[in-house]
C-alpha atoms as a PDB file:
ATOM      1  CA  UNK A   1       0.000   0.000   0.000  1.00  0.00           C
ATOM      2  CA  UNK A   2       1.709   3.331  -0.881  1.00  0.00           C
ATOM      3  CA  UNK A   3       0.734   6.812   0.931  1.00  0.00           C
ATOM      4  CA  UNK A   4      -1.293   7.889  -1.806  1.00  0.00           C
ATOM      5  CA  UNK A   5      -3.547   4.588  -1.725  1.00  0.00           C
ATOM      6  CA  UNK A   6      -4.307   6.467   2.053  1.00  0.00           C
ATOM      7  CA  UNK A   7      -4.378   9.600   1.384  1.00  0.00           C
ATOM      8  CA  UNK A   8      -6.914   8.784  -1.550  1.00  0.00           C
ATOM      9  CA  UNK A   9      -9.795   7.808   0.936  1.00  0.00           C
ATOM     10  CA  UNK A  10      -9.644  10.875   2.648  1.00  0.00           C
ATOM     11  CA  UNK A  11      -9.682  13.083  -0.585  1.00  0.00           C
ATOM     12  CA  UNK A  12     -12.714  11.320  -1.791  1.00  0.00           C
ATOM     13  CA  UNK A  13     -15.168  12.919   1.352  1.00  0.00           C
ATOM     14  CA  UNK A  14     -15.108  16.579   2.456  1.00  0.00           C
ATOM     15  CA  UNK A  15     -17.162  15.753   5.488  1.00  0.00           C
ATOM     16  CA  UNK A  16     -17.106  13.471   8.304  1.00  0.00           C
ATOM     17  CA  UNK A  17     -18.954  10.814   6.876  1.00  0.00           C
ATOM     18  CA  UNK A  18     -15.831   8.355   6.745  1.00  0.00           C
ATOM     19  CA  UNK A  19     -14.662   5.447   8.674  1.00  0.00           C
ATOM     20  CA  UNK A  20     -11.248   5.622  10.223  1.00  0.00           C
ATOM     21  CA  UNK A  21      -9.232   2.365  10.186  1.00  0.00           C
ATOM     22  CA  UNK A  22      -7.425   2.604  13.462  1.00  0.00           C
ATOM     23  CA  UNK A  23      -5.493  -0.270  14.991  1.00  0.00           C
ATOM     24  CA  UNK A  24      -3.295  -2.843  14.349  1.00  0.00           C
ATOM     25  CA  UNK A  25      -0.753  -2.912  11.447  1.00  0.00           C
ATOM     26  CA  UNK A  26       2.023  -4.827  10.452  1.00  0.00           C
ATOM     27  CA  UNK A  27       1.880  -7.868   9.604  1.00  0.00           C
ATOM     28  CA  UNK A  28      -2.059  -7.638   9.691  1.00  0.00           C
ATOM     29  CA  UNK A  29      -3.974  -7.691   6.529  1.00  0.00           C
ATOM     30  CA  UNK A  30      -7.668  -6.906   7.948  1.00  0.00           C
ATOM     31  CA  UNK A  31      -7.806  -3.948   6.134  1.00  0.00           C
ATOM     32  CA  UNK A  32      -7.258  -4.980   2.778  1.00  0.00           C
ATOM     33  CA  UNK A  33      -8.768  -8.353   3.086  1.00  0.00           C
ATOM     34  CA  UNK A  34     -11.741  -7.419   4.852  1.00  0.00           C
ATOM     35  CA  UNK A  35     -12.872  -3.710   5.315  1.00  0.00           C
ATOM     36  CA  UNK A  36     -11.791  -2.175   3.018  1.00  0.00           C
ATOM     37  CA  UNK A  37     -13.747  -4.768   0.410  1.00  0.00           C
ATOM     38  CA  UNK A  38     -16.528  -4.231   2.562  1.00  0.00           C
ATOM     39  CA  UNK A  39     -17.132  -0.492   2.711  1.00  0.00           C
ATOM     40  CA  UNK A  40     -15.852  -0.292  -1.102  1.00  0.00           C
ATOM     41  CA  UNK A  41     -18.599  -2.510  -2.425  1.00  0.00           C
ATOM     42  CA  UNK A  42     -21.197  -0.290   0.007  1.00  0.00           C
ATOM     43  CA  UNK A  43     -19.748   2.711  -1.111  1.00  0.00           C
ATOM     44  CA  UNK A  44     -18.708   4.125   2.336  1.00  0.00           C
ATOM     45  CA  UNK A  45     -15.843   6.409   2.784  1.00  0.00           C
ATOM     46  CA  UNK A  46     -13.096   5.424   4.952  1.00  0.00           C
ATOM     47  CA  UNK A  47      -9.366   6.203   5.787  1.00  0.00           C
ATOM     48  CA  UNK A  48      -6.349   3.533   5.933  1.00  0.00           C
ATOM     49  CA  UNK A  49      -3.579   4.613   7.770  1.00  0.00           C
ATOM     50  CA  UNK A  50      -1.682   1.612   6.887  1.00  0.00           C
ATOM     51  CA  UNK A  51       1.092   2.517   4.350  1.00  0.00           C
ATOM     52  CA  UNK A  52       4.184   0.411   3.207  1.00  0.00           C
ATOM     53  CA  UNK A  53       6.718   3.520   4.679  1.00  0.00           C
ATOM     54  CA  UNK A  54       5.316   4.820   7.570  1.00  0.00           C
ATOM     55  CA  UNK A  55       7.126   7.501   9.061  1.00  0.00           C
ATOM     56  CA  UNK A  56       6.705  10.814  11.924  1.00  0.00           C
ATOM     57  CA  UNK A  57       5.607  13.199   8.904  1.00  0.00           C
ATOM     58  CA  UNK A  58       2.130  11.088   8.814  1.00  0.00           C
ATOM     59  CA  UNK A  59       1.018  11.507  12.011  1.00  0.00           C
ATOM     60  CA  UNK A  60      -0.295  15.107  11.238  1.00  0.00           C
ATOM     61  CA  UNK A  61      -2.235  13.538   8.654  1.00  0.00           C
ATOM     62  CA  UNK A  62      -3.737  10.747  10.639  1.00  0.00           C
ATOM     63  CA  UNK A  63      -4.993  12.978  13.005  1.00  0.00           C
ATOM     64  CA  UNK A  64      -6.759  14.958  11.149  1.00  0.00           C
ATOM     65  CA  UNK A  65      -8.506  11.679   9.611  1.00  0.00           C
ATOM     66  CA  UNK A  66      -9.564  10.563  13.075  1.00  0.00           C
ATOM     67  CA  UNK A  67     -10.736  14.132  13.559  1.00  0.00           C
ATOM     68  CA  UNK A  68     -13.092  14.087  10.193  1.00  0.00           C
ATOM     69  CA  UNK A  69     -14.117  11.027  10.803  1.00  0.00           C
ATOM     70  CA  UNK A  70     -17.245  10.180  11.951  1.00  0.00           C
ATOM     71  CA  UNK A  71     -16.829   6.336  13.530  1.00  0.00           C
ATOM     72  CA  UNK A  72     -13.176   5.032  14.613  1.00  0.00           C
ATOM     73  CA  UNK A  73     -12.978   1.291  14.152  1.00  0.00           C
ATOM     74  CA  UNK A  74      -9.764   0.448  15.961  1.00  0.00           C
ATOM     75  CA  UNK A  75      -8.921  -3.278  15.371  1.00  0.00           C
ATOM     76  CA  UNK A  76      -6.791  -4.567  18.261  1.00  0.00           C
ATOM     77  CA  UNK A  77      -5.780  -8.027  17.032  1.00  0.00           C
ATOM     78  CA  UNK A  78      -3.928 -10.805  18.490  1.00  0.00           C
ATOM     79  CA  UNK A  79      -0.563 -10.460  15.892  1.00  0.00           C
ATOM     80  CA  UNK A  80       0.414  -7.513  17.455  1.00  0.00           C
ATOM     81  CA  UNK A  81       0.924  -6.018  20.928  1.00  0.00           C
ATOM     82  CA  UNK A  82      -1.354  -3.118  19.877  1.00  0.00           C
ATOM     83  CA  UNK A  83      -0.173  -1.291  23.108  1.00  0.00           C
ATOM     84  CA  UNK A  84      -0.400   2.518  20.825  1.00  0.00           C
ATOM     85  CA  UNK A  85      -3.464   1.183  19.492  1.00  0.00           C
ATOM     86  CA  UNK A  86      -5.246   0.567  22.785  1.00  0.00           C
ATOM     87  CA  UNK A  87      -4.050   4.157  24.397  1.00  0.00           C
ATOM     88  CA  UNK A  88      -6.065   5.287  21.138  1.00  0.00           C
ATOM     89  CA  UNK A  89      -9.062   3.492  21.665  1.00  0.00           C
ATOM     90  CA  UNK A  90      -9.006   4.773  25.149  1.00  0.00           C
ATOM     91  CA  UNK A  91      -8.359   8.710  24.374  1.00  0.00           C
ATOM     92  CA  UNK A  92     -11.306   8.607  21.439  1.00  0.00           C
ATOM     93  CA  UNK A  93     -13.529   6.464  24.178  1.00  0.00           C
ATOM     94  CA  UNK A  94     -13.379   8.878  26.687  1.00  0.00           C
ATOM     95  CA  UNK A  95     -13.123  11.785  24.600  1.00  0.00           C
ATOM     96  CA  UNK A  96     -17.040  11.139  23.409  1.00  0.00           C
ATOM     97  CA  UNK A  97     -15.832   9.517  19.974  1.00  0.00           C
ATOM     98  CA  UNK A  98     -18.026   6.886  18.382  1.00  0.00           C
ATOM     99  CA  UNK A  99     -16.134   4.072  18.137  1.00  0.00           C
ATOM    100  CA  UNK A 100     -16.035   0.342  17.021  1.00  0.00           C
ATOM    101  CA  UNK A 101     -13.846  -1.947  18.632  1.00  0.00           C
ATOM    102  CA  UNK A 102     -12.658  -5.383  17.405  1.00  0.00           C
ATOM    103  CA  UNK A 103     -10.961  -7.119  20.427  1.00  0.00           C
ATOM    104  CA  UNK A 104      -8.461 -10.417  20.224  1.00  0.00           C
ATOM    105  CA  UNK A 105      -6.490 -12.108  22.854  1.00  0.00           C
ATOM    106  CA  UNK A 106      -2.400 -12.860  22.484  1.00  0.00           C
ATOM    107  CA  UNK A 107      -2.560 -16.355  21.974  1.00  0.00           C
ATOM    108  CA  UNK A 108       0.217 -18.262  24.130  1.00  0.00           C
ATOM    109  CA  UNK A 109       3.109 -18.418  22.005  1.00  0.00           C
ATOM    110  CA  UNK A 110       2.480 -15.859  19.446  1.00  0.00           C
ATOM    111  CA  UNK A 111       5.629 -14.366  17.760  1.00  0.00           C
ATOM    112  CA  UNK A 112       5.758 -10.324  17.293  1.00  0.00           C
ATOM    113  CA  UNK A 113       8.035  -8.887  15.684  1.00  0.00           C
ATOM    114  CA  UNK A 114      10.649 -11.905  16.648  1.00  0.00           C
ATOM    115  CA  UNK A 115       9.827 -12.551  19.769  1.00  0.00           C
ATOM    116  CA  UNK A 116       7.997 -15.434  21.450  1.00  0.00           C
ATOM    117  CA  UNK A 117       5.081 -14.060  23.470  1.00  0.00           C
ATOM    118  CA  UNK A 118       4.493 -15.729  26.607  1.00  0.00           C
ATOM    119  CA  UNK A 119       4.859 -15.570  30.507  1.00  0.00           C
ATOM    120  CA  UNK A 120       4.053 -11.674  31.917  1.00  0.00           C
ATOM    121  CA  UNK A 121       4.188 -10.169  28.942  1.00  0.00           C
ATOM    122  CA  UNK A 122       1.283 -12.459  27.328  1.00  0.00           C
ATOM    123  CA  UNK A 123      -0.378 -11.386  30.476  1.00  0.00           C
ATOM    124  CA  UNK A 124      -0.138  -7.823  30.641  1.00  0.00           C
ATOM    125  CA  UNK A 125      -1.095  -7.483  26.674  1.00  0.00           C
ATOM    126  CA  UNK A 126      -4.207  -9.879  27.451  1.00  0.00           C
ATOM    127  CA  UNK A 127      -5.144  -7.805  30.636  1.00  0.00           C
ATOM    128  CA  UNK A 128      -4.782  -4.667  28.580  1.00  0.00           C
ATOM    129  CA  UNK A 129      -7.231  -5.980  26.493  1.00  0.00           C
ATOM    130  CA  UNK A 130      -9.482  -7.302  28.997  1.00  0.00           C
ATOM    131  CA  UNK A 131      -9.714  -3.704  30.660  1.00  0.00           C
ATOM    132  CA  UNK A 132     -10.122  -1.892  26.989  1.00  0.00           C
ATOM    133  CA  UNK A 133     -13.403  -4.120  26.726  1.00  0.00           C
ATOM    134  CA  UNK A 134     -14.560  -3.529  30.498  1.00  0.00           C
ATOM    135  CA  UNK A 135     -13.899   0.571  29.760  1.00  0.00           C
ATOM    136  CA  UNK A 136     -16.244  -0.313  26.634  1.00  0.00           C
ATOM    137  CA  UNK A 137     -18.895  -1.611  28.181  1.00  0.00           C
ATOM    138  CA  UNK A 138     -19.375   1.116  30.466  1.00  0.00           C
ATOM    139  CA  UNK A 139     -19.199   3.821  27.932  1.00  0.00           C
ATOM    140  CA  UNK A 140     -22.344   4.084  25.167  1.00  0.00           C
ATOM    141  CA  UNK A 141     -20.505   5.676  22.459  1.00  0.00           C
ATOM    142  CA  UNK A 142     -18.572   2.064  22.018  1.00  0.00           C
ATOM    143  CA  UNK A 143     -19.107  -1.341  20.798  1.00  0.00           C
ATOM    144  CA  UNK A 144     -17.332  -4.570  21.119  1.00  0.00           C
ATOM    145  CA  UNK A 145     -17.141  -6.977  18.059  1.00  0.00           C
ATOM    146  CA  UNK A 146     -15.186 -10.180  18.160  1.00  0.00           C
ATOM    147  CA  UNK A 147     -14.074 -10.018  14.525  1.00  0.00           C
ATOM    148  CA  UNK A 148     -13.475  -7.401  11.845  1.00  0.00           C
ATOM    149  CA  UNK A 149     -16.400  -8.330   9.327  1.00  0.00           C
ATOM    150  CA  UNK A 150     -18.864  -8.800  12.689  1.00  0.00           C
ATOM    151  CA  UNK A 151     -18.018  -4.859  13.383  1.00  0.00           C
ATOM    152  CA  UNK A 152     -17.804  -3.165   9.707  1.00  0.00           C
ATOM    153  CA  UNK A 153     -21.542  -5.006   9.204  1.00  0.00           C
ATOM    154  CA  UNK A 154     -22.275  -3.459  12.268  1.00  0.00           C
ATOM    155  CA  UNK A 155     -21.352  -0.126  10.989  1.00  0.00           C
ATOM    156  CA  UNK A 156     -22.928  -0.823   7.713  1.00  0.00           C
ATOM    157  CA  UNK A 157     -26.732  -1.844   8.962  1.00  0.00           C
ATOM    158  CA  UNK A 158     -25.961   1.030  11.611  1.00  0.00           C
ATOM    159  CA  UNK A 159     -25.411   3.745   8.421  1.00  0.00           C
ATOM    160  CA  UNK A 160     -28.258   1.885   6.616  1.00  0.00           C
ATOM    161  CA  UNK A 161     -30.543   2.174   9.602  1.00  0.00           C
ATOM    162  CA  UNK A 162     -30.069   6.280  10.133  1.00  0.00           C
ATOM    163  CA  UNK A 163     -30.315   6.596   5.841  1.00  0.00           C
ATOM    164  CA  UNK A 164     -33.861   5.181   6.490  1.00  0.00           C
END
């Protein structure tokens, strides 16, 4: 995915009505293979902050996508500690944000980037986790979906229901 493949999303919409595809990245493929099919083929807007190059300089411009964005999906996956992506989650959950969580435990044994997950630090990213879906069910602006295509039909039948 090159920058412009992002950037293109967010110059298709001059309003809020856009999904932004927070969450995990590298070496996840949920937005290509899944969301991003989805909300194509119901013609909703959305931005993909997942480029090939990331670097500092985009950070400006992912933050004003969350900002024009109307619903945050942040995808916290199992793949990935996620650790930025849940201290996201949290600031746009308390902050009011409508937002659409998908929510995976570390399996034992998982290897990030290298390393063998298991012990404390499989325990600390699960708890994390655990405590990101016990902030969101105590908070109305946020729901908790077990798996990406589960929460993007969510956000679909949810956009259907207020075009009605």
């Amino acid at each position: 995915m090159s920058k412009n493949d992002s950037q293109k999303t967010t110059d298709q919409t001059n309003s809020k009505d856009q999904v932004f595809l927070g969450g995990s990245c590298d070496p996840t493929t949920w937005r290509q293979d899944i969301a991003m099919p989805m909300f194509d083929n119901a013609g909703v807007a959305y931005y993909n902050p997942q480029v090939a190059d990331w670097h500092s300089g985009l950070m400006a411009l992912e933050a004003a996508a969350k900002e024009e964005s109307n619903i945050l999906l942040f995808v916290i996956d199992g793949q990935t500690r996620a650790i930025a992506s849940i201290l996201e989650s949290v600031e746009y959950t308390m902050a009011g944000r409508k937002v659409v969580l998908v929510i995976n435990q570390v399996p034992d044994g998982t290897v990030i980037a290298g390393q063998v997950v298991t012990g404390r630090e499989l325990k600390d990213l699960n708890r994390a986790r655990e405590y990101l879906g016990e902030l969101a069910d105590r908070h109305d602006n946020v729901t908790v979906y077990e798996d990406v295509a589960s929460a993007v039909q969510a956000i679909l039948d949810d956009r259907q229901k207020l075009a009605a």
